[in-house]
PDB file of N, CA and C in Angstrom:
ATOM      1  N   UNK A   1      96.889  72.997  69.643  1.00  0.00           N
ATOM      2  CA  UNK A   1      96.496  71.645  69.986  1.00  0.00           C
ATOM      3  C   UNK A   1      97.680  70.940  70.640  1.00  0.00           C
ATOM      4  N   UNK A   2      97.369  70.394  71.743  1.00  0.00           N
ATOM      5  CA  UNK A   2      98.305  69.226  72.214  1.00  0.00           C
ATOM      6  C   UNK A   2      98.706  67.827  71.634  1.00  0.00           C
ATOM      7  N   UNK A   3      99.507  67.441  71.130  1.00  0.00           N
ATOM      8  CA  UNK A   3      99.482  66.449  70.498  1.00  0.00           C
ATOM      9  C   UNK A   3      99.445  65.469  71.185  1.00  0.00           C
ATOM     10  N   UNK A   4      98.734  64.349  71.200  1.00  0.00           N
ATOM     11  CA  UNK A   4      98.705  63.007  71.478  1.00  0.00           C
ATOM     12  C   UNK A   4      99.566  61.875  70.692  1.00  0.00           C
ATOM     13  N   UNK A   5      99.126  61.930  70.103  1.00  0.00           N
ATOM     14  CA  UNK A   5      99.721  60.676  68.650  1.00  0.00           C
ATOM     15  C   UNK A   5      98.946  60.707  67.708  1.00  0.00           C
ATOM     16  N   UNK A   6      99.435  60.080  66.367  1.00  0.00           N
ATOM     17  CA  UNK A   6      99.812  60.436  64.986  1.00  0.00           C
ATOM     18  C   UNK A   6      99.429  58.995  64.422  1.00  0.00           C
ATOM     19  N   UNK A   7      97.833  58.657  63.761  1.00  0.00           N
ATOM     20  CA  UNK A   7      97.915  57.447  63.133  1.00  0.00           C
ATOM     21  C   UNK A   7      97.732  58.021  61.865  1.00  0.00           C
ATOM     22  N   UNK A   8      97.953  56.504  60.303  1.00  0.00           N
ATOM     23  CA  UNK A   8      98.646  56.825  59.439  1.00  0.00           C
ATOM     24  C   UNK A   8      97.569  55.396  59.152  1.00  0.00           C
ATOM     25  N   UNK A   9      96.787  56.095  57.561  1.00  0.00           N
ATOM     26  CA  UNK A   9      95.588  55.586  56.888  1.00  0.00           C
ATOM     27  C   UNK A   9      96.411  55.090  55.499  1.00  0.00           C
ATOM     28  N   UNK A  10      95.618  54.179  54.938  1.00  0.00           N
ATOM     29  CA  UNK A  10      95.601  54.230  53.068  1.00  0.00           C
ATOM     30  C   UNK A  10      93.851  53.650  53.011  1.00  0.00           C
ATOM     31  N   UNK A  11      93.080  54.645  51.693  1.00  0.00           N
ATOM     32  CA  UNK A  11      92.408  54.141  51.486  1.00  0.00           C
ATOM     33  C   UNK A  11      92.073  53.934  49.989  1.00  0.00           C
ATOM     34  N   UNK A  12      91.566  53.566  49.340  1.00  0.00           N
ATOM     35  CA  UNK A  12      91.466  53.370  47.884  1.00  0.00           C
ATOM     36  C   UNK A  12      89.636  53.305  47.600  1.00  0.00           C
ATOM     37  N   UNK A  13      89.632  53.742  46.097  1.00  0.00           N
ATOM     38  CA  UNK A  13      88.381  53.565  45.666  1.00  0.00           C
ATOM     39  C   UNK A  13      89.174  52.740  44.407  1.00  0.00           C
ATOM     40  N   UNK A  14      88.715  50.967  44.275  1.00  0.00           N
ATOM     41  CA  UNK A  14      89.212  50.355  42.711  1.00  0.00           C
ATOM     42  C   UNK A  14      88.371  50.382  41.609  1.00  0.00           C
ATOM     43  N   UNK A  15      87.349  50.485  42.094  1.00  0.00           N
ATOM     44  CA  UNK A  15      85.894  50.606  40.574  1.00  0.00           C
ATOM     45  C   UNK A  15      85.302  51.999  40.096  1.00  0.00           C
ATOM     46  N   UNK A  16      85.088  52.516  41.534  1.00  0.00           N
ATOM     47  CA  UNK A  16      84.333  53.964  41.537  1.00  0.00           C
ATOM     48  C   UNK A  16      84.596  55.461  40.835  1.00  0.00           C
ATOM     49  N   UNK A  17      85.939  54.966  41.048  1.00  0.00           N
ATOM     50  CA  UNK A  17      86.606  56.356  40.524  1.00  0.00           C
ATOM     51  C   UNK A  17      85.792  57.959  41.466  1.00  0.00           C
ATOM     52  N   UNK A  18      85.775  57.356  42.653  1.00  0.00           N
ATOM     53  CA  UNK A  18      85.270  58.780  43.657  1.00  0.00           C
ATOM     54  C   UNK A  18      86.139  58.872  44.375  1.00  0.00           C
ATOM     55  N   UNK A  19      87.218  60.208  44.479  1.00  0.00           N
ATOM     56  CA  UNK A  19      87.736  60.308  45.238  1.00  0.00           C
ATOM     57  C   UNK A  19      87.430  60.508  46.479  1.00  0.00           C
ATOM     58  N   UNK A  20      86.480  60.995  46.663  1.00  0.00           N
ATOM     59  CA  UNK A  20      86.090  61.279  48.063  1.00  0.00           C
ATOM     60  C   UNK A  20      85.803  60.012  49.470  1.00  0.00           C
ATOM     61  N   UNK A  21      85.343  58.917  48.502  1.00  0.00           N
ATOM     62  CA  UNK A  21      85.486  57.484  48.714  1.00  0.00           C
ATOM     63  C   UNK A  21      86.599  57.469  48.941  1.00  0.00           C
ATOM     64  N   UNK A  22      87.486  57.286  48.465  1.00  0.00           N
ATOM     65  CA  UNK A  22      88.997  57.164  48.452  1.00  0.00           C
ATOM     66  C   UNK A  22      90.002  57.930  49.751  1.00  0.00           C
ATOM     67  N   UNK A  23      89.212  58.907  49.765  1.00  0.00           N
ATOM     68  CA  UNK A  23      89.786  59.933  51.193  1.00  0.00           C
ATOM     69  C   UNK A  23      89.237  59.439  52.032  1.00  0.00           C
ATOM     70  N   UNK A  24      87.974  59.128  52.544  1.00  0.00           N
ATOM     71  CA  UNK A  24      87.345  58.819  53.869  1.00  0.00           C
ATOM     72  C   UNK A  24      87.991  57.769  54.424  1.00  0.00           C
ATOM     73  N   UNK A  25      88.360  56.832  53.392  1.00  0.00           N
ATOM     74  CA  UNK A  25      88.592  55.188  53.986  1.00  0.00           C
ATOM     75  C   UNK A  25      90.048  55.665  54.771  1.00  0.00           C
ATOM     76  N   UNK A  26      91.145  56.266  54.164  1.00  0.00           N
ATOM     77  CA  UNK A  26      92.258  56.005  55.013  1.00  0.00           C
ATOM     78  C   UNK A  26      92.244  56.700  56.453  1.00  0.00           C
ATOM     79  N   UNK A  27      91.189  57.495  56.687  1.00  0.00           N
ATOM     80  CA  UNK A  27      90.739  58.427  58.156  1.00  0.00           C
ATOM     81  C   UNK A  27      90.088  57.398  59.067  1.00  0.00           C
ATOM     82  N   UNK A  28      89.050  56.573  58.406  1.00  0.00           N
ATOM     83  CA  UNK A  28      88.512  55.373  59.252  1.00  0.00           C
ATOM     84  C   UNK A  28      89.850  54.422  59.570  1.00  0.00           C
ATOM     85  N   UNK A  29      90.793  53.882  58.051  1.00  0.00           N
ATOM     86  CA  UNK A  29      91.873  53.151  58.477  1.00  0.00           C
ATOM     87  C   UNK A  29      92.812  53.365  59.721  1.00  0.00           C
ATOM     88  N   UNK A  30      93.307  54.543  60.132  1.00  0.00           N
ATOM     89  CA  UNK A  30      93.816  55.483  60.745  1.00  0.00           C
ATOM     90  C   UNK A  30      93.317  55.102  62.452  1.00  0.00           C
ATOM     91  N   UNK A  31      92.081  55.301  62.305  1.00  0.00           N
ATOM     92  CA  UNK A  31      91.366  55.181  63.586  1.00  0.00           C
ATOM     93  C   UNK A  31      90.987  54.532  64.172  1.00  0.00           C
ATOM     94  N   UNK A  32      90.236  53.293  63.220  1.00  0.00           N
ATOM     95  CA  UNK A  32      89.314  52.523  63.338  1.00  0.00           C
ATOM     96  C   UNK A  32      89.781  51.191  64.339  1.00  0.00           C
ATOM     97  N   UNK A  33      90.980  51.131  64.425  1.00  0.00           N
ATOM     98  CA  UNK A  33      91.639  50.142  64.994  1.00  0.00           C
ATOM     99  C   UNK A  33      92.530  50.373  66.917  1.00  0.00           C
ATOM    100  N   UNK A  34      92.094  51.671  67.064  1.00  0.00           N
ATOM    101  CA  UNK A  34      92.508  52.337  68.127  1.00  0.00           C
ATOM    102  C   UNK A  34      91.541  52.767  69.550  1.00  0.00           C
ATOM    103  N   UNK A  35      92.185  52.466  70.544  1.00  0.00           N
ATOM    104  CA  UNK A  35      91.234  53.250  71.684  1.00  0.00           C
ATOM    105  C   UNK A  35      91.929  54.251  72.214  1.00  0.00           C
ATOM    106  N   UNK A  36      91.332  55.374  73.069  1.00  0.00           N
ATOM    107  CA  UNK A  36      92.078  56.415  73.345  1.00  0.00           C
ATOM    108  C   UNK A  36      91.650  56.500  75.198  1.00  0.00           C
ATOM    109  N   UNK A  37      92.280  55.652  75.930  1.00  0.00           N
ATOM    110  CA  UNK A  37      92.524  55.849  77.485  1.00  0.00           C
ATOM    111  C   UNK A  37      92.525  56.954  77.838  1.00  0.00           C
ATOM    112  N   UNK A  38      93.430  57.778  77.069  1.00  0.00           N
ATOM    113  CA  UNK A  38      94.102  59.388  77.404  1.00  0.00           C
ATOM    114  C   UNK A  38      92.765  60.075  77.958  1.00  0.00           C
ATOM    115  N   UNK A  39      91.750  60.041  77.009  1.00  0.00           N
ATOM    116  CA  UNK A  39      90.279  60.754  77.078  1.00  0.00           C
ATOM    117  C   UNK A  39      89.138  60.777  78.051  1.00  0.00           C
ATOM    118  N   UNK A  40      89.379  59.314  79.008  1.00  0.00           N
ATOM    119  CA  UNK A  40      89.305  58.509  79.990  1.00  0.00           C
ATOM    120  C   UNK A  40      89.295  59.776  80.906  1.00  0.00           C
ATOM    121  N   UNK A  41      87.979  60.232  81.700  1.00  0.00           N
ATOM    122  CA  UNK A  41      88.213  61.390  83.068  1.00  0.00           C
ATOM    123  C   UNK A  41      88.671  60.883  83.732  1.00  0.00           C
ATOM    124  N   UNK A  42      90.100  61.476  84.406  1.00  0.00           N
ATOM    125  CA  UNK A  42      90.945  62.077  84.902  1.00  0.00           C
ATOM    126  C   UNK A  42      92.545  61.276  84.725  1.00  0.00           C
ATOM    127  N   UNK A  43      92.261  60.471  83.559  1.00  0.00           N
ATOM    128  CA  UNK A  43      93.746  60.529  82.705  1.00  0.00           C
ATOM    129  C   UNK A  43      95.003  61.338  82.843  1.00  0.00           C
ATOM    130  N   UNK A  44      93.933  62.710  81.785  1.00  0.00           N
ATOM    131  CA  UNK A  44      94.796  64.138  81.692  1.00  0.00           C
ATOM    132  C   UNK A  44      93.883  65.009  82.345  1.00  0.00           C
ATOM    133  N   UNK A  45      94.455  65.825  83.269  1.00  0.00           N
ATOM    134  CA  UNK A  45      93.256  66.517  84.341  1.00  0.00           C
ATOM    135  C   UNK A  45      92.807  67.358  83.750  1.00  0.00           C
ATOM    136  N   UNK A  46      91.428  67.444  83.934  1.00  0.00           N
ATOM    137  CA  UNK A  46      90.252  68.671  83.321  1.00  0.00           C
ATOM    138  C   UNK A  46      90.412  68.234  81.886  1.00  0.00           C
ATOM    139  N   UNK A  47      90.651  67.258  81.426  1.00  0.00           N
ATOM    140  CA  UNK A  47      90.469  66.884  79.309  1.00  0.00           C
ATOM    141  C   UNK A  47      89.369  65.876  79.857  1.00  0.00           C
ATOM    142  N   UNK A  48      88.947  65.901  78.266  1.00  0.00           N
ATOM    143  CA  UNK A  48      87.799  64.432  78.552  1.00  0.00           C
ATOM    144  C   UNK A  48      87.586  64.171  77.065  1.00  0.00           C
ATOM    145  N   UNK A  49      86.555  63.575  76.288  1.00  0.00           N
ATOM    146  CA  UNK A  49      86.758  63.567  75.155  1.00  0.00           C
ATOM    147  C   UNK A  49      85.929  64.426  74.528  1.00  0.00           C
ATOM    148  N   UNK A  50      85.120  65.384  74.906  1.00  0.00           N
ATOM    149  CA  UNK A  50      84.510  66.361  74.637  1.00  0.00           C
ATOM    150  C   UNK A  50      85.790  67.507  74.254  1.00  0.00           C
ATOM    151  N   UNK A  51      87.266  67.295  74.576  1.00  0.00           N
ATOM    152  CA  UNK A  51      87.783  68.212  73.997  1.00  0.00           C
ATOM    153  C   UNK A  51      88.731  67.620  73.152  1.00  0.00           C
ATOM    154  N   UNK A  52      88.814  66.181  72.646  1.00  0.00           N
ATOM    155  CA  UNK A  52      89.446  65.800  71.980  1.00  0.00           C
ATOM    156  C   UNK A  52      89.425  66.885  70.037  1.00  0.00           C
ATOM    157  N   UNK A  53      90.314  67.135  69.390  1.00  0.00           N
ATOM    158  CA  UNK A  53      90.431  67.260  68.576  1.00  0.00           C
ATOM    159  C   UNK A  53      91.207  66.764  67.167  1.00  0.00           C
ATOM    160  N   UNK A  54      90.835  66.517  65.955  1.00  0.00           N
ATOM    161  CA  UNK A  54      91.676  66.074  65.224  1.00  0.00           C
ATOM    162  C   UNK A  54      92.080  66.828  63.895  1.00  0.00           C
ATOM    163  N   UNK A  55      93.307  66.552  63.540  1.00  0.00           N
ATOM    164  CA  UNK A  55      93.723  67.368  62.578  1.00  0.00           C
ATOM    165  C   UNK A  55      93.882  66.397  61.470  1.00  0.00           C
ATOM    166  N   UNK A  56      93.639  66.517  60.049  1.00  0.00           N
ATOM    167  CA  UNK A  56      93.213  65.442  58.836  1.00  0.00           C
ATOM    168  C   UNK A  56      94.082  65.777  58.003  1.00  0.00           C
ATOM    169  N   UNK A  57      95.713  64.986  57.438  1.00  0.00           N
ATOM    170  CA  UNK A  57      95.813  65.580  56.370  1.00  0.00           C
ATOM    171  C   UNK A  57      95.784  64.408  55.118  1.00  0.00           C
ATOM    172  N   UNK A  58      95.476  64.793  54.423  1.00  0.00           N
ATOM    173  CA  UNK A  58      95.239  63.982  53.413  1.00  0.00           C
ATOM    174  C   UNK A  58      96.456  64.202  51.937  1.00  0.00           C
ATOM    175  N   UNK A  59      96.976  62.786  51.250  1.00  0.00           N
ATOM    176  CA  UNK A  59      97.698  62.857  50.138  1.00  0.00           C
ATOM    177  C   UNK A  59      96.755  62.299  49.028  1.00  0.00           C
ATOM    178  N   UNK A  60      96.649  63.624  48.058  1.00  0.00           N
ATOM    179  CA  UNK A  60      95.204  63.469  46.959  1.00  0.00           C
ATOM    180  C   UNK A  60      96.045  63.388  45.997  1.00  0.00           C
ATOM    181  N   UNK A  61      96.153  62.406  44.911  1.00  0.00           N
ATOM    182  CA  UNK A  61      96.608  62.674  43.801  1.00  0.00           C
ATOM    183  C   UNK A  61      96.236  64.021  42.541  1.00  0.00           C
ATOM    184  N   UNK A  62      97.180  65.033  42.620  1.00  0.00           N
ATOM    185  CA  UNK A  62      96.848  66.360  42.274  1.00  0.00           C
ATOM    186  C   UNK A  62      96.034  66.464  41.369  1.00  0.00           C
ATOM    187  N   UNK A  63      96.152  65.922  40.515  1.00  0.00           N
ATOM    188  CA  UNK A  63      95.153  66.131  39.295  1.00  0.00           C
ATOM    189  C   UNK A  63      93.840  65.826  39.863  1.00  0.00           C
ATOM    190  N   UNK A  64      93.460  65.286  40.646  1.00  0.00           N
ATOM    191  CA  UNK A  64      92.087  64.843  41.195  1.00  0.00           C
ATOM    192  C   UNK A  64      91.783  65.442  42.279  1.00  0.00           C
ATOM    193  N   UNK A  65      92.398  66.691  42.581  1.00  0.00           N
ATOM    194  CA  UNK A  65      91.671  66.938  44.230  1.00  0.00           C
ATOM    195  C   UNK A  65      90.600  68.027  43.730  1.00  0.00           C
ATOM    196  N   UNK A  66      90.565  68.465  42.753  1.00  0.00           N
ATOM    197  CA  UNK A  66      89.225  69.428  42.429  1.00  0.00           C
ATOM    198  C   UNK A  66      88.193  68.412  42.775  1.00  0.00           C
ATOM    199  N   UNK A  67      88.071  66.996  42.793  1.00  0.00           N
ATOM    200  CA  UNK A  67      86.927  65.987  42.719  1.00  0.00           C
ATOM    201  C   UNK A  67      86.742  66.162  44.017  1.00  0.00           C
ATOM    202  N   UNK A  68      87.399  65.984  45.038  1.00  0.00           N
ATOM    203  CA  UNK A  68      87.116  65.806  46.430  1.00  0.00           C
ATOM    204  C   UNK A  68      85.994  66.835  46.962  1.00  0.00           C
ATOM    205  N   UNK A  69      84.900  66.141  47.729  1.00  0.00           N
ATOM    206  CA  UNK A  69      84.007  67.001  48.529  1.00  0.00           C
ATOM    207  C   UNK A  69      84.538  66.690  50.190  1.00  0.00           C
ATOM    208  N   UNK A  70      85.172  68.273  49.767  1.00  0.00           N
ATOM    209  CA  UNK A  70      86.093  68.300  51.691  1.00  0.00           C
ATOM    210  C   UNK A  70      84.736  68.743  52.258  1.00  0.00           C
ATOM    211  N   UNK A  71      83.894  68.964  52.328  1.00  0.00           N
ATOM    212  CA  UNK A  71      82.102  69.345  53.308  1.00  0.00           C
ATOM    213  C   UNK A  71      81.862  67.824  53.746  1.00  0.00           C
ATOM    214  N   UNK A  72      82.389  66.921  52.666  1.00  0.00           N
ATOM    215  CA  UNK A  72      81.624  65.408  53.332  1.00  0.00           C
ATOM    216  C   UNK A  72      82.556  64.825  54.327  1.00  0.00           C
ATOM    217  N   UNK A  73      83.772  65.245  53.741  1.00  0.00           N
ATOM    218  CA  UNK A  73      84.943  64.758  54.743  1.00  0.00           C
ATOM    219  C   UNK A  73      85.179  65.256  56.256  1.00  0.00           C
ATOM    220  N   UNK A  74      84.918  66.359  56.226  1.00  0.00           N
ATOM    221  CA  UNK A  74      85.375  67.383  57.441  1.00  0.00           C
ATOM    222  C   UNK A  74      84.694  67.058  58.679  1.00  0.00           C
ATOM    223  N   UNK A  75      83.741  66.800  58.505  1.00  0.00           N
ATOM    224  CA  UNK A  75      82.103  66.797  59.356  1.00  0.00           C
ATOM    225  C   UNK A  75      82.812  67.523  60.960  1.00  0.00           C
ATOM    226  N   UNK A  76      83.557  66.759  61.839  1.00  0.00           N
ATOM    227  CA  UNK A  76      83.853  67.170  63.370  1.00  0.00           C
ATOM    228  C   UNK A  76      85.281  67.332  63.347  1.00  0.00           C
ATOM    229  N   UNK A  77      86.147  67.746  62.267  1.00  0.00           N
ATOM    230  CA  UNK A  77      87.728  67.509  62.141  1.00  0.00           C
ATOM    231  C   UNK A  77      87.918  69.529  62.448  1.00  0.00           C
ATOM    232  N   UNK A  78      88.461  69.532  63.320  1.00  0.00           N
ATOM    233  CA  UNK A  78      88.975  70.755  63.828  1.00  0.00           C
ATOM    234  C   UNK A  78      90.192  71.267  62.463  1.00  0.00           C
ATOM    235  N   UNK A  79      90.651  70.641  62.066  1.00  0.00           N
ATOM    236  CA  UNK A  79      91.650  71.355  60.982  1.00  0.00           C
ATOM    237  C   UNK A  79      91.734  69.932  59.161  1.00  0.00           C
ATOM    238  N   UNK A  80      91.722  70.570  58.379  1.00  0.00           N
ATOM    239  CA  UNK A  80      91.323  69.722  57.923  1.00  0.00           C
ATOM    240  C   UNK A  80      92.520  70.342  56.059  1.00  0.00           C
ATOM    241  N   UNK A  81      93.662  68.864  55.888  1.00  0.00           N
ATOM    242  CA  UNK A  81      94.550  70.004  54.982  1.00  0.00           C
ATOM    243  C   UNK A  81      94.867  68.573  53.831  1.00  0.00           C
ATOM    244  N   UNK A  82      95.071  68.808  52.026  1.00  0.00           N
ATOM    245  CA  UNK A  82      95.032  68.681  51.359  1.00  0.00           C
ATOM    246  C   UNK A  82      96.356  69.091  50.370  1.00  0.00           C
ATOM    247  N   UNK A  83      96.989  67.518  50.639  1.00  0.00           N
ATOM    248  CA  UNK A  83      98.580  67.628  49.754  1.00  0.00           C
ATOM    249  C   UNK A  83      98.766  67.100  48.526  1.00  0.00           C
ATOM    250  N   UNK A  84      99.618  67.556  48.025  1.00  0.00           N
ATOM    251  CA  UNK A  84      99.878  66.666  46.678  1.00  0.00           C
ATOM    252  C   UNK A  84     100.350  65.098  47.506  1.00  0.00           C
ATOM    253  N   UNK A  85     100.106  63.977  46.689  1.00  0.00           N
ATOM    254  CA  UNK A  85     100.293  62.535  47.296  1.00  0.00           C
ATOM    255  C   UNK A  85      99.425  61.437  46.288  1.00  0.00           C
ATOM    256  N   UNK A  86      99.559  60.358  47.250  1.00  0.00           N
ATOM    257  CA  UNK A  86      98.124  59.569  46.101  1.00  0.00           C
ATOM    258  C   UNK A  86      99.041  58.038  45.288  1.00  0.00           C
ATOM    259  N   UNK A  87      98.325  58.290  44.462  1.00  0.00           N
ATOM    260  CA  UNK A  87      98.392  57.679  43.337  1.00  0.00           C
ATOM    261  C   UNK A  87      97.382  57.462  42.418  1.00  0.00           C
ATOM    262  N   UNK A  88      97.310  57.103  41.682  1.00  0.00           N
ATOM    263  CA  UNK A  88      96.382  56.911  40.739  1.00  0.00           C
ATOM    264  C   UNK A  88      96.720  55.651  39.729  1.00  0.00           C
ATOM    265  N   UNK A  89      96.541  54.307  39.825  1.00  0.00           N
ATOM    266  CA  UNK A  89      97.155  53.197  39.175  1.00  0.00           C
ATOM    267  C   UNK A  89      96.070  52.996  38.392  1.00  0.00           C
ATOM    268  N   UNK A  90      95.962  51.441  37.198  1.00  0.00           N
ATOM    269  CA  UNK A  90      95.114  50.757  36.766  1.00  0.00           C
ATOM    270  C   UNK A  90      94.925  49.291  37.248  1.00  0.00           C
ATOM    271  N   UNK A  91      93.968  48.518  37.252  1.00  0.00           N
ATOM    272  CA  UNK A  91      93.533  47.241  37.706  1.00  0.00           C
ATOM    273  C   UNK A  91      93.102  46.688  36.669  1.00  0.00           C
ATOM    274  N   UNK A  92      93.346  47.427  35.368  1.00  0.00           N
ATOM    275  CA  UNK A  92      94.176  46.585  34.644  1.00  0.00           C
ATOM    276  C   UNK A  92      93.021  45.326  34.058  1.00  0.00           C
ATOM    277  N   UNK A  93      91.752  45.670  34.645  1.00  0.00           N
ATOM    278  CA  UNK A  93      90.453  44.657  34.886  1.00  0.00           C
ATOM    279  C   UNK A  93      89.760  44.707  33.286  1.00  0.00           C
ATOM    280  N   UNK A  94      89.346  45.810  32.903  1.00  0.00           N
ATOM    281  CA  UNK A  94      88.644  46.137  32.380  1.00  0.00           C
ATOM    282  C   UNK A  94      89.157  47.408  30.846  1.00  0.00           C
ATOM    283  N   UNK A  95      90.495  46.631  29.790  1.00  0.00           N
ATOM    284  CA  UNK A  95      90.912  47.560  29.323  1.00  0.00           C
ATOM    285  C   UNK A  95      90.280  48.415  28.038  1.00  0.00           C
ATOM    286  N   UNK A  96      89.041  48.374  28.340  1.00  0.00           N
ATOM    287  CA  UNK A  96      88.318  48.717  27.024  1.00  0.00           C
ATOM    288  C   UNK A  96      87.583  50.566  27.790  1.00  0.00           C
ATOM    289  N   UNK A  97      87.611  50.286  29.087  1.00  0.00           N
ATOM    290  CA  UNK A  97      87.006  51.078  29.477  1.00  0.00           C
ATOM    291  C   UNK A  97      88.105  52.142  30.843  1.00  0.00           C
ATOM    292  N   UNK A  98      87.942  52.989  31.636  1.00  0.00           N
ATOM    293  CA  UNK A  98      88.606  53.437  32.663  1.00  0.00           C
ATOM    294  C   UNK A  98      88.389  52.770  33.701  1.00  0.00           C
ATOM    295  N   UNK A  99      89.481  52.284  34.338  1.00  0.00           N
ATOM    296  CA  UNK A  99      90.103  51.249  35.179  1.00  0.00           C
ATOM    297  C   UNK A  99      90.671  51.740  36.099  1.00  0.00           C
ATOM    298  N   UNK A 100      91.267  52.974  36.471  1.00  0.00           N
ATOM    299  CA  UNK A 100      91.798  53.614  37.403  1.00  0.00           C
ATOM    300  C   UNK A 100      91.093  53.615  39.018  1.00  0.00           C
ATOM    301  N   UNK A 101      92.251  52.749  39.581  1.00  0.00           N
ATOM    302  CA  UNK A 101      92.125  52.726  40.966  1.00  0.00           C
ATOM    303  C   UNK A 101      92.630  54.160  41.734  1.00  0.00           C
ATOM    304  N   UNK A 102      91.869  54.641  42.498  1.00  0.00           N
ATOM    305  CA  UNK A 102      92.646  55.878  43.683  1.00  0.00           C
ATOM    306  C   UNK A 102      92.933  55.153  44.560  1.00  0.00           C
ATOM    307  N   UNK A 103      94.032  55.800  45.431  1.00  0.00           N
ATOM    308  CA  UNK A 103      94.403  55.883  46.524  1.00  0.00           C
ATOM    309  C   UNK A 103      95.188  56.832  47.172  1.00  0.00           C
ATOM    310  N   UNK A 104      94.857  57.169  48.362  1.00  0.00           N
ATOM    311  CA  UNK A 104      95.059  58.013  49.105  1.00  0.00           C
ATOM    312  C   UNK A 104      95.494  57.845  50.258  1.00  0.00           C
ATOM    313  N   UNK A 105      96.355  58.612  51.013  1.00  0.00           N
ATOM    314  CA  UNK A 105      97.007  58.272  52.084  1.00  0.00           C
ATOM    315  C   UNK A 105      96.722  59.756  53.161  1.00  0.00           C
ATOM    316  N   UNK A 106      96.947  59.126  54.612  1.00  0.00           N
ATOM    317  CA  UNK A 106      96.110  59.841  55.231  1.00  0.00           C
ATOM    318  C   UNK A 106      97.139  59.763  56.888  1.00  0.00           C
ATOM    319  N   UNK A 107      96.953  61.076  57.236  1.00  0.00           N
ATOM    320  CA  UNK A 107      97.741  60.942  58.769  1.00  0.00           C
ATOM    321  C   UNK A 107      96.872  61.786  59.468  1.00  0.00           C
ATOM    322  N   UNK A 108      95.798  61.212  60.424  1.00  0.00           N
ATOM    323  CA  UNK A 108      95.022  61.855  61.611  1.00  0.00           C
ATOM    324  C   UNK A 108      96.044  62.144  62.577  1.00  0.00           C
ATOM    325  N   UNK A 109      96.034  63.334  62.759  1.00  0.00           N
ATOM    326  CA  UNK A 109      96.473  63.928  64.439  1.00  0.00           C
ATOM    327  C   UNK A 109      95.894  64.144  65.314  1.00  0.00           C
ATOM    328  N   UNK A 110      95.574  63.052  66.631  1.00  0.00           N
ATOM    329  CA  UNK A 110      94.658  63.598  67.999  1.00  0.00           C
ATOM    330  C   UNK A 110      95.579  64.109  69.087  1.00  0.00           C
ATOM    331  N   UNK A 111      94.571  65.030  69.584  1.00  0.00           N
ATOM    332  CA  UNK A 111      95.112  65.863  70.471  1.00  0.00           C
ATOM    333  C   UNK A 111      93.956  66.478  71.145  1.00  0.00           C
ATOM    334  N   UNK A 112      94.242  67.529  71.571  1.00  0.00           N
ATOM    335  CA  UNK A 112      93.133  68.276  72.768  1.00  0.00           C
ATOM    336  C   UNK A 112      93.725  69.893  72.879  1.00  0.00           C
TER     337      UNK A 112
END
């Protein structure tokens, strides 16, 4: 893959306790705020965004990445990789019961 540039997510689940929630958001964070000119025909000659690709890596707090459904995450991600990272705090809201906020941190790589 050619690299383009390198955006950089956090996403959190505070009630749910789903990590997988927790992974998606920092990939939208990552992206969601960006346009890509580059992809634009004849930018980069013969690319278009039909060959854009992205690479996903994600920081799962270890004890919790057995939870993650990487099938929901992956959907069009050409490479798709899973580190120790994270956190796992409390909100501290509700101490009678589990309170644990996720969060997860996230660096999309586009390229072609």
């Amino acid at each position: 893959m050619k690299l383009l540039f390198v955006e950089m997510g956090v996403g959190y689940d505070l009630h749910g306790q789903d990590m997988t929630t927790a992974a998606m958001r920092p990939c939208r964070d990552a992206i969601s705020a960006n346009s890509i000119p580059a992809f634009r025909k004849g930018n980069i000659p013969r690319v278009t965004s039909d060959h854009m690709k992205l690479h996903v890596k994600l920081g799962v707090p270890h004890p919790l990445q057995q939870n993650l459904d990487k099938d929901k995450i992956s959907g069009q991600i050409m490479n798709f990789e899973v580190v120790d990272g994270g956190l796992v705090c409390s909100t501290e809201e509700i101490p009678e019961k589990n309170d644990d906020c996720y969060i997860v941190n996230a660096a999309v790589y586009v390229g072609y």
